[in-house]
Protein backbone atom coordinates (compact mmCIF):
# COMPACT_ATOMS: atom_id res chain seq x y z
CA UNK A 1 30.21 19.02 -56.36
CA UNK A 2 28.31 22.38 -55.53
CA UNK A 3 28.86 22.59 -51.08
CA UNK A 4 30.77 19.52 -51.47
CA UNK A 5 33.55 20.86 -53.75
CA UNK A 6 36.13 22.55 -52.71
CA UNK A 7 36.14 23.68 -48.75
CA UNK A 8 38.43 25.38 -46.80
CA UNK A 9 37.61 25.65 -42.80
CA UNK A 10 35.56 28.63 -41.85
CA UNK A 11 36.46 29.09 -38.15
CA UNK A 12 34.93 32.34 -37.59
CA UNK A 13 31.26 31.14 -39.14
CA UNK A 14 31.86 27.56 -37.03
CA UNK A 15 32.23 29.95 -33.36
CA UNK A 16 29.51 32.01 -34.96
CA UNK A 17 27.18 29.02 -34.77
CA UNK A 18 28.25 27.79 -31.81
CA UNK A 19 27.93 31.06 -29.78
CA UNK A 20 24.64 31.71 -31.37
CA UNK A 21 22.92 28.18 -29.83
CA UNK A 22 22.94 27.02 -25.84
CA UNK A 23 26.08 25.05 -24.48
CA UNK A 24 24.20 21.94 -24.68
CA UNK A 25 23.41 22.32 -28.47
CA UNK A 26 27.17 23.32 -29.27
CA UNK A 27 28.08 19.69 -30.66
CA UNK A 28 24.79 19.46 -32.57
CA UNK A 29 25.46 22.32 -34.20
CA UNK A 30 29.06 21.45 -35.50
CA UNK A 31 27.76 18.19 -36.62
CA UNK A 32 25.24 19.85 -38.52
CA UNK A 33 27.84 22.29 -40.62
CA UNK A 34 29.98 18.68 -41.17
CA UNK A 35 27.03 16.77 -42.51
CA UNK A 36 26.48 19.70 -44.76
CA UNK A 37 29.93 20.43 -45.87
CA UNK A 38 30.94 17.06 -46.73
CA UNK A 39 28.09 14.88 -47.45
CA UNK A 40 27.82 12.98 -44.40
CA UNK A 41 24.79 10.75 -43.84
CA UNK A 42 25.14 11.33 -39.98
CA UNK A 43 27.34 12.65 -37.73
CA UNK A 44 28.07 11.44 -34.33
CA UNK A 45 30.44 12.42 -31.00
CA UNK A 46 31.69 9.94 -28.91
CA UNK A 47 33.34 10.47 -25.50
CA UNK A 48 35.04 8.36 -23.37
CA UNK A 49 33.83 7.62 -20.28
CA UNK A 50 35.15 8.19 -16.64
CA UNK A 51 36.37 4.58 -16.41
CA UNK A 52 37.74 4.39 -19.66
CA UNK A 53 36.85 1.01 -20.67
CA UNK A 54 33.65 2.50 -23.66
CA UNK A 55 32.97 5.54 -25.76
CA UNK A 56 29.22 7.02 -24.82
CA UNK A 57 27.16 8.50 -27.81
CA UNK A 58 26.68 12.06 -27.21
CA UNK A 59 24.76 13.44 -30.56
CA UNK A 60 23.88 11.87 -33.67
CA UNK A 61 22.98 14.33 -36.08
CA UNK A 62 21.76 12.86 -39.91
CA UNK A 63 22.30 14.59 -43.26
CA UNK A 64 19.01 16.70 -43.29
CA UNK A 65 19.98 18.03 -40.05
CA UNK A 66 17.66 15.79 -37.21
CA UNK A 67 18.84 14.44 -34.15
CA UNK A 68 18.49 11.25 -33.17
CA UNK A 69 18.49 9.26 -29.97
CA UNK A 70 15.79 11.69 -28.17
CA UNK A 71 18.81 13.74 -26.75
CA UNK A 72 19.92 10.08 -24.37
CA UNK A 73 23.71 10.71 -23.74
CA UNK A 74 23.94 7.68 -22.66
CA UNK A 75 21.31 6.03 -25.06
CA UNK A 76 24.50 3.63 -26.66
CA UNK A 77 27.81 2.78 -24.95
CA UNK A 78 29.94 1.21 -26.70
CA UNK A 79 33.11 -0.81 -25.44
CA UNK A 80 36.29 -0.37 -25.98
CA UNK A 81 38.99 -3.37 -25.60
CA UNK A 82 39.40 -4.72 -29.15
CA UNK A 83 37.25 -2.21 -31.15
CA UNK A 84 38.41 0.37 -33.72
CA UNK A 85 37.11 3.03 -31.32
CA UNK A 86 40.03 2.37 -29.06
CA UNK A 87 42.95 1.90 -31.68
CA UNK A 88 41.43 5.52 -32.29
CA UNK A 89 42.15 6.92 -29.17
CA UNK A 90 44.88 5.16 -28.47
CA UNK A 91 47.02 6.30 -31.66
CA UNK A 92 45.57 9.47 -31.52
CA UNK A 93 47.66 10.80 -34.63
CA UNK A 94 45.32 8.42 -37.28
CA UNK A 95 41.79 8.58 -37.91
CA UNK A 96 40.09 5.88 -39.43
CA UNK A 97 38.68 5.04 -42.80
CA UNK A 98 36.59 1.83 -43.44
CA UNK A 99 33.95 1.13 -45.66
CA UNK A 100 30.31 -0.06 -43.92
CA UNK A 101 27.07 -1.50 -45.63
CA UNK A 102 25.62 1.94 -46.74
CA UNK A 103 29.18 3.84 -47.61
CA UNK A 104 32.21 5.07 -45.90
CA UNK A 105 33.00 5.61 -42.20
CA UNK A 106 35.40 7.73 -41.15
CA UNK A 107 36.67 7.40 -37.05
CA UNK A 108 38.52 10.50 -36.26
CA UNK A 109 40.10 11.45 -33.05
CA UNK A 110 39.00 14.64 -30.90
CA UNK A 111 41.82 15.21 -29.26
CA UNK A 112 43.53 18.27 -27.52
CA UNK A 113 47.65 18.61 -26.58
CA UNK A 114 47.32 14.50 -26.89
CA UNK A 115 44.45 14.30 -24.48
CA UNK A 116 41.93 11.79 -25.79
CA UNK A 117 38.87 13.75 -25.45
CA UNK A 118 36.24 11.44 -27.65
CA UNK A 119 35.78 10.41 -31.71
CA UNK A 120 34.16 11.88 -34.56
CA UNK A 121 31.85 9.14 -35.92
CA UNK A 122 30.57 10.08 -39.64
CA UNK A 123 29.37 8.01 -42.83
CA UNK A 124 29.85 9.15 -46.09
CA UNK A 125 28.12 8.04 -48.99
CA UNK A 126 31.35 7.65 -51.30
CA UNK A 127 34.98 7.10 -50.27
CA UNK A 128 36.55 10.34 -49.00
CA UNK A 129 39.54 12.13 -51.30
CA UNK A 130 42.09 13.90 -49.74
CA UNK A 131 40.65 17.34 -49.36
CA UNK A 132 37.89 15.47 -47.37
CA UNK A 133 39.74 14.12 -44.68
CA UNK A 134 42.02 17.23 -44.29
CA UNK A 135 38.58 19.23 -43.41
CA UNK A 136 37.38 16.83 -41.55
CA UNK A 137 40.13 16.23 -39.31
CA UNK A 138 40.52 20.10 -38.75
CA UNK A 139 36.59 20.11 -37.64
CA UNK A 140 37.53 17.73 -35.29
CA UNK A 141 40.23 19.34 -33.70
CA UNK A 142 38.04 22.73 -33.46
CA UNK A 143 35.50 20.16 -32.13
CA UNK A 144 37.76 19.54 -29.28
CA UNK A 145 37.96 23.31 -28.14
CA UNK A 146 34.62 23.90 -28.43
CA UNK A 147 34.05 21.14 -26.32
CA UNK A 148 35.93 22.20 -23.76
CA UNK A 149 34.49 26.02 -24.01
CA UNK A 150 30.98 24.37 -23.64
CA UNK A 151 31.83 21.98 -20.79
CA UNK A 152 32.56 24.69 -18.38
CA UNK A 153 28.75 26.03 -18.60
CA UNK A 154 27.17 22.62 -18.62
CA UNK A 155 27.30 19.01 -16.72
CA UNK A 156 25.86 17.39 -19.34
CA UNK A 157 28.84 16.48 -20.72
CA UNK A 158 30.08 15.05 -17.33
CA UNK A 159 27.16 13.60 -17.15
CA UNK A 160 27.31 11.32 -19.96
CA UNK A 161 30.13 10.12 -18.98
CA UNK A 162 29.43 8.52 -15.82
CA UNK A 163 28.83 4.74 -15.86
CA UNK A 164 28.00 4.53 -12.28
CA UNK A 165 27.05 6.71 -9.56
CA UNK A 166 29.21 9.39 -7.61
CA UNK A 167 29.44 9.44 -4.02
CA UNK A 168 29.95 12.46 -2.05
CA UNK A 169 33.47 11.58 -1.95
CA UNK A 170 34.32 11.08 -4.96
CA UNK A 171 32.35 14.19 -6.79
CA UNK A 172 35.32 15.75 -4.26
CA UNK A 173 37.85 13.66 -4.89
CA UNK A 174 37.26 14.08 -8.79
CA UNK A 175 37.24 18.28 -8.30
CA UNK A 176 40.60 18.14 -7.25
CA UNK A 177 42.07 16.72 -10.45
CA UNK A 178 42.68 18.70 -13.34
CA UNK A 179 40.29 18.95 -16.28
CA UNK A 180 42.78 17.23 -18.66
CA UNK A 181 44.88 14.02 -17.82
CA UNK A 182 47.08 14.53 -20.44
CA UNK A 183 48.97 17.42 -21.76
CA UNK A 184 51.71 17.72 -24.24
CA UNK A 185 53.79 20.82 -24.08
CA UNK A 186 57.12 20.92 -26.41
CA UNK A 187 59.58 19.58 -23.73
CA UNK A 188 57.54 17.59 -22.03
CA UNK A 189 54.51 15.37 -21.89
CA UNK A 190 52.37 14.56 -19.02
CA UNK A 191 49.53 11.90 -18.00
CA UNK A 192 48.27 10.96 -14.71
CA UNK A 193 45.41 8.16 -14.01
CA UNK A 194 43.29 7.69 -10.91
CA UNK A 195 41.62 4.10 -10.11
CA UNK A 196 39.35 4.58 -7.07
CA UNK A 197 38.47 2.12 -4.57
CA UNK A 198 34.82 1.82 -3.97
CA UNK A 199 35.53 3.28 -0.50
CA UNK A 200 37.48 6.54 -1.89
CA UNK A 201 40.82 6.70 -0.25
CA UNK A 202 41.87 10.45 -1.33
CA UNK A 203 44.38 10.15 -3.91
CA UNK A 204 45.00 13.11 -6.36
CA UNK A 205 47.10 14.13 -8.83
CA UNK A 206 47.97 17.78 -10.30
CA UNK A 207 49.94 19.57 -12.68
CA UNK A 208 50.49 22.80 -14.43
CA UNK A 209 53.04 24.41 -16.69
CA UNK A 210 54.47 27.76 -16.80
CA UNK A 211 57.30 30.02 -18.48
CA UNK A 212 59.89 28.54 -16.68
CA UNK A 213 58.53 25.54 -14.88
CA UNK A 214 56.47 21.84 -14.93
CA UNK A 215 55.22 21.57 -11.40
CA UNK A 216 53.59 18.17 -10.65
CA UNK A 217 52.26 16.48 -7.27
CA UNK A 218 50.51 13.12 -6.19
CA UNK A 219 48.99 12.92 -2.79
CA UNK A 220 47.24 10.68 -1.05
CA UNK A 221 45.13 11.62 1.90
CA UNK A 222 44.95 8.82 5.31
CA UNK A 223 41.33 7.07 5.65
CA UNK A 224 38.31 6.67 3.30
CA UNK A 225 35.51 8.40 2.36
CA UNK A 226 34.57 12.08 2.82
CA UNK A 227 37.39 12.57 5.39
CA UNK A 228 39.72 11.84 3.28
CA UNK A 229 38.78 13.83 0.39
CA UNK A 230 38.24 16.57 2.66
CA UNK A 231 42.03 16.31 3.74
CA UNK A 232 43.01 15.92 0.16
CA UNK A 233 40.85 19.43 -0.70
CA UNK A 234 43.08 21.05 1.84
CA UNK A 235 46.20 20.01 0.60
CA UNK A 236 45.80 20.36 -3.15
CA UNK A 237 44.07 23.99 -2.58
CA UNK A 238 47.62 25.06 -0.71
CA UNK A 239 49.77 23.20 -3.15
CA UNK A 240 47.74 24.97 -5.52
CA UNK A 241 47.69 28.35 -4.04
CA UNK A 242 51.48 28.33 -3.43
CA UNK A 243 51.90 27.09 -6.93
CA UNK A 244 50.61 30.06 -8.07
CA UNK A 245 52.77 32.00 -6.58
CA UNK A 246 55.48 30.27 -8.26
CA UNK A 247 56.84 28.85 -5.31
CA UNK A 248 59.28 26.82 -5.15
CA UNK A 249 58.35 22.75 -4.02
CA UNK A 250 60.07 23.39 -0.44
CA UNK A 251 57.73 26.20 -0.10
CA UNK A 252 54.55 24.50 -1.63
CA UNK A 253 55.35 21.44 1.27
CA UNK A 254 55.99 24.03 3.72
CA UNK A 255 52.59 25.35 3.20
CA UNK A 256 50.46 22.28 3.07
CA UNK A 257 52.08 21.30 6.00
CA UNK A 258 51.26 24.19 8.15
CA UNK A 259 48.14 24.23 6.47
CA UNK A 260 47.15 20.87 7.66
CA UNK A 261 48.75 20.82 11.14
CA UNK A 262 46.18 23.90 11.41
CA UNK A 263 43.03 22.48 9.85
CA UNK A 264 43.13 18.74 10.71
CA UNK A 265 42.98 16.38 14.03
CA UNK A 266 46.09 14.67 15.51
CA UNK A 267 46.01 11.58 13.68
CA UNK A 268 45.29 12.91 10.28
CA UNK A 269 48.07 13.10 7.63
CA UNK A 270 48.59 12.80 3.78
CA UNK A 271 51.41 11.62 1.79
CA UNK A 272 52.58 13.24 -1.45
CA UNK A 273 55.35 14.01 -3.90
CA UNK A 274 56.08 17.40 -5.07
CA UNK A 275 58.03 17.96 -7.79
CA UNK A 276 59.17 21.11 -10.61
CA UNK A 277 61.32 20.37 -13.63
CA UNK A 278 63.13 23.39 -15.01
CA UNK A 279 62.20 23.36 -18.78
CA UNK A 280 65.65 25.09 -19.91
CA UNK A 281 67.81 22.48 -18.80
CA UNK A 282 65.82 19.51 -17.11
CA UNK A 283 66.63 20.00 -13.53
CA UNK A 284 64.18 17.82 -11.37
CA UNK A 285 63.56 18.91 -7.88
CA UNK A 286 61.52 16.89 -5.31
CA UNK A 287 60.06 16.98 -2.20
CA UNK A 288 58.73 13.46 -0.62
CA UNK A 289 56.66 13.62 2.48
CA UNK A 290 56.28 10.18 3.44
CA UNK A 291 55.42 8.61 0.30
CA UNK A 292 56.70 5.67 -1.76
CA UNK A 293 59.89 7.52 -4.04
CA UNK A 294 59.11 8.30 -7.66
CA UNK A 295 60.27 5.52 -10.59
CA UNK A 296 62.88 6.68 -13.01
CA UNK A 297 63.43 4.79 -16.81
CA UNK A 298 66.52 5.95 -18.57
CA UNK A 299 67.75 4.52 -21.78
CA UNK A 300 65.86 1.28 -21.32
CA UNK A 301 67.16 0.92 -17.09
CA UNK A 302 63.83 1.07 -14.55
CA UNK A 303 65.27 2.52 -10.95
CA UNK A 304 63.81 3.85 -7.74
CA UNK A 305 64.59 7.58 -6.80
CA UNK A 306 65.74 6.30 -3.51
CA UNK A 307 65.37 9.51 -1.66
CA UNK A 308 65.42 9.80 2.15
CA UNK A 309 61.55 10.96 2.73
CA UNK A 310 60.51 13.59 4.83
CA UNK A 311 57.63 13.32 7.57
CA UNK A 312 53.89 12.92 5.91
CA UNK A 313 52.13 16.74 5.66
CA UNK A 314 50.46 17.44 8.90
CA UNK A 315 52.78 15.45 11.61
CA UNK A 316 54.98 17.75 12.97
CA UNK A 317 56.27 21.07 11.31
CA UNK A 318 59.27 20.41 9.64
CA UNK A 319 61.86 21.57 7.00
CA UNK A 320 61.32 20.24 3.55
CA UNK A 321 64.44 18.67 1.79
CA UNK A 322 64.68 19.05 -1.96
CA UNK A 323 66.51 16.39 -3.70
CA UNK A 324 67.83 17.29 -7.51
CA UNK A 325 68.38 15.42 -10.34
CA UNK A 326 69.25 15.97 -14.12
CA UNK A 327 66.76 14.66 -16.38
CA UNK A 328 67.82 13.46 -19.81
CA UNK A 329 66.41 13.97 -23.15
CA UNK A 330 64.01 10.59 -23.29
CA UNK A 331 64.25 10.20 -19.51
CA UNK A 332 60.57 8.92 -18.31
CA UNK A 333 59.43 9.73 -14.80
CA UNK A 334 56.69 7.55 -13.04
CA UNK A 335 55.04 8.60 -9.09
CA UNK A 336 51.95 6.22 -7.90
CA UNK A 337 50.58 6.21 -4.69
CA UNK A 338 50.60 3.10 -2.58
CA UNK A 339 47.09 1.59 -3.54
CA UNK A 340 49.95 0.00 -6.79
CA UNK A 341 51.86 -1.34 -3.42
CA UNK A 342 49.57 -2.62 -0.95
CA UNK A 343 47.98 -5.82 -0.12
CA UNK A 344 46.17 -7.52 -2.85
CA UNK A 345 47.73 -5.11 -5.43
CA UNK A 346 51.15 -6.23 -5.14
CA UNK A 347 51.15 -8.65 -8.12
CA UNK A 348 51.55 -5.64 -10.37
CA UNK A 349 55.14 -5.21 -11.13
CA UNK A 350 55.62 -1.82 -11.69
CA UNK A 351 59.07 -1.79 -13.19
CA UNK A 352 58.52 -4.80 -16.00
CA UNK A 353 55.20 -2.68 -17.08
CA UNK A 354 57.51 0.42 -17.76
CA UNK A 355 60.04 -1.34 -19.22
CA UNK A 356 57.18 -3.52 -21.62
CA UNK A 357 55.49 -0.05 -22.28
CA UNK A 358 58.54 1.91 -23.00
CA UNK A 359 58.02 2.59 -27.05
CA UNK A 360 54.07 3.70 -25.68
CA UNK A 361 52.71 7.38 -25.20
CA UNK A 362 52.13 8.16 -21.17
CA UNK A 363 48.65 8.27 -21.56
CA UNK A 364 48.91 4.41 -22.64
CA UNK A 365 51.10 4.20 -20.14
CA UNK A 366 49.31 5.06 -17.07
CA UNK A 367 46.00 3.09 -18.35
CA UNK A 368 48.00 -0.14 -18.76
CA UNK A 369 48.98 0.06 -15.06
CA UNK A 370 45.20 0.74 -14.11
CA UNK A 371 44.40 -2.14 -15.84
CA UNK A 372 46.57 -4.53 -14.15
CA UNK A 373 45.89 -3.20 -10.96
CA UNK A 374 42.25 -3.83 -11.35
CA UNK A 375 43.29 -6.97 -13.00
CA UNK A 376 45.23 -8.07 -9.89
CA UNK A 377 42.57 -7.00 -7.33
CA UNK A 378 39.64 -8.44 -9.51
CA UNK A 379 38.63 -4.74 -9.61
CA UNK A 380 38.25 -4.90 -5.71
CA UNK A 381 40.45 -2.26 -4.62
CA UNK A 382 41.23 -1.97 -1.27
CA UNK A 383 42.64 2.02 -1.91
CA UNK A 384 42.97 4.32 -4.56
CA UNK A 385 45.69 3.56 -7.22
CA UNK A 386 47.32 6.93 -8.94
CA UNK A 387 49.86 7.32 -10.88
CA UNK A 388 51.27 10.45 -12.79
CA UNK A 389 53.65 9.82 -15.82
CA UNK A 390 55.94 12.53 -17.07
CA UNK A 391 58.20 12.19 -20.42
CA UNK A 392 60.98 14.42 -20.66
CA UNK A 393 62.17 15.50 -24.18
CA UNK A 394 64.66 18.21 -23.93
CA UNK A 395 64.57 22.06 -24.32
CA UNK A 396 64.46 21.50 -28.17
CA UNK A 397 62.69 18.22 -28.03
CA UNK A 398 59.12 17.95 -29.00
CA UNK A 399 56.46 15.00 -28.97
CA UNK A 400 54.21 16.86 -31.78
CA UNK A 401 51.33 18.10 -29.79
CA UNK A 402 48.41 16.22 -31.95
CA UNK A 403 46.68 18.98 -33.74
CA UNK A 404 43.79 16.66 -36.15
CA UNK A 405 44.14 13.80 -38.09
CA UNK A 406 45.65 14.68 -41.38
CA UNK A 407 45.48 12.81 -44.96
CA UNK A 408 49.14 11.24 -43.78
CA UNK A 409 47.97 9.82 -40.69
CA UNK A 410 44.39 8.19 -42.60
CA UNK A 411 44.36 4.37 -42.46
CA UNK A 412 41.94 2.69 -44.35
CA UNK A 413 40.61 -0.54 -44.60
């Protein structure tokens, strides 16, 4: 089979290409070596976008190496519920094999530490053997880190994947949560979700990971629009900053709270959870300023933290108290601000979804409560709905971290 015999993944010449083009070319030009390599017809990249309900069309590349669509990121979007895109990136361990009118089409997540970053699209002209799909699911998970190299130089990925336009508020409001929703890190997996209300109410999430330590927060900022988010920048920059010094979450609510008794008026306040999870032994500490107390499933039991809350950040100066529990290997961990709570999102019973969703991945998780929030409110949300989801595995537990479809994980049909 000439180029299309045997293969093995040249990483070096793949950066090489990649480096040697513009950002915005950087998918092209992958698409281009996989067409060659294996055959393909065309090549495509779809990402989801920022609502999560459709996959957007980012490049199309063809066998002899043309692009199609005229360079329109947003030239086909494709929905979601009930398609094979989204078994895809739901069950991000499989990629998909089915045969189509003109040959064989292979649906392959791009997908980094489980977060569902888009889908490799490609037709081949003759069912794939197993050597094929091994290569091809490695491209894709390269794909995945060169898309998140390229990203940082360019918006155009960002914006392909906006459906509808940003206010000032919420290009804030979406700056303050981290570049990946989902993250899974040995011990531990993590996935947060963010449903805004048309009106932007301030809610953010945050994580990060070190040596030692998870450290997690939710906050949600008083009011609406750009005074909100501006409260929110002020206390995820000191959460963050004090983070970074690896304080403790006493000291990162001690901070924020000065911070915003300094910086905002009188009547201004924001609610949050901070939280760190010792990664030897599964210790849980948490700080709640004012905000509804985090969810807690163990060994198939839903239960409320019921922790005495502290004043919101930015009332009065005040000690934090840290509460401490002892996580369990398969323990599952659930914070949401109150937009899940309040008025006409109340139908959405928190503790029967976790309990229905227990056997899911986080991610799936946290987008199955979005959806019946927006379900209950006819997608009229009065506030922001967040929610962060953290799984807790155990020192020597593991979720595999998804690292490309393989040949095991192929179904076909």
């Amino acid at each position: 089979m000439d180029e299309v015999g045997t293969r093995r993944f040249d990483l070096a010449a793949l950066l090489a290409a990649v480096e040697a083009v513009p950002p915005v070319e950087a998918v092209d030009v992958l698409a281009r070596q996989l067409a060659k390599r294996v055959g393909a017809t065309d090549v495509s990249l779809l990402i989801a976008n920022f609502s999560g309900d459709a996959v957007v069309r980012m490049s199309h590349v063809t066998a002899d190496g043309e692009t199609r669509d005229g360079h329109n990121e947003r030239a086909e979007s494709l929905p979601l519920p009930g398609s094979p895109y989204e078994h895809v990136l739901q069950h991000q361990e499989e990629l998909k094999v089915r045969e189509v009118a003109d040959g064989w089409q292979l649906l392959v997540p791009v997908t980094e530490r489980g977060d569902a970053i888009g889908i490799l699209e490609m037709t081949l002209r003759q069912a794939p053997d197993e050597e094929v799909i091994d290569y091809i699911g490695a491209a894709a998970h390269a794909l995945a880190y060169v898309l998140i190299a390229s990203r940082r130089h360019t918006d155009l990925f960002e914006w392909a994947q906006r459906d509808t336009p940003f206010s000032l508020a919420a290009e804030i409001q979406r700056r303050l949560l981290p570049s990946a929703y989902t993250v899974e890190g040995g011990p531990f997996t993590v996935a947060g979700w963010l449903e805004p209300a048309a009106n932007v109410g301030g809610d953010t999430f945050d994580y990060s990971v070190d040596r030692e330590y998870l450290y997690a927060s939710l906050t949600d900022a008083m009011g609406h629009s750009t005074t909100a988010a501006m409260l929110a920048t002020i206390a995820v920059g000191s959460l963050r900053n004090t983070r970074r010094s690896m304080a403790s979450p006493a000291e990162q609510a001690t901070a924020v709270n000065r911070a915003l008794l300094e910086c905002s008026d009188a009547d201004q306040f924001v609610t949050g959870l901070v939280v760190r999870i010792c990664l030897a032994n599964g210790t849980l500490e948490v700080v709640n300023a004012g905000h509804p107390p985090p969810l807690l499933l163990r060994s198939g039991h839903g239960a409320t933290l019921e922790f005495r809350p502290d004043t919101p950040f930015g009332v009065i100066d005040f000690e934090p108290t840290t509460h401490r529990v002892s996580l369990e290997p398969g323990d599952r961990l659930v914070l949401v601000t109150d937009g899940f709570l309040e008025r006409n999102a109340v139908e959405v019973d928190i503790t029967s979804t976790l309990l229905e969703c227990q056997k899911r991945h986080a991610r799936e998780l946290v987008r199955e409560l979005s959806n019946k929030v927006l379900l209950a409110t006819g997608g009229d949300l009065r506030d922001d709905a967040a929610v962060l989801c953290i799984d807790w595995l155990g020192p020597s537990g593991s979720r595999d971290a998804t690292a490309g479809a393989s040949r095991a994980r192929a179904t076909r049909n």
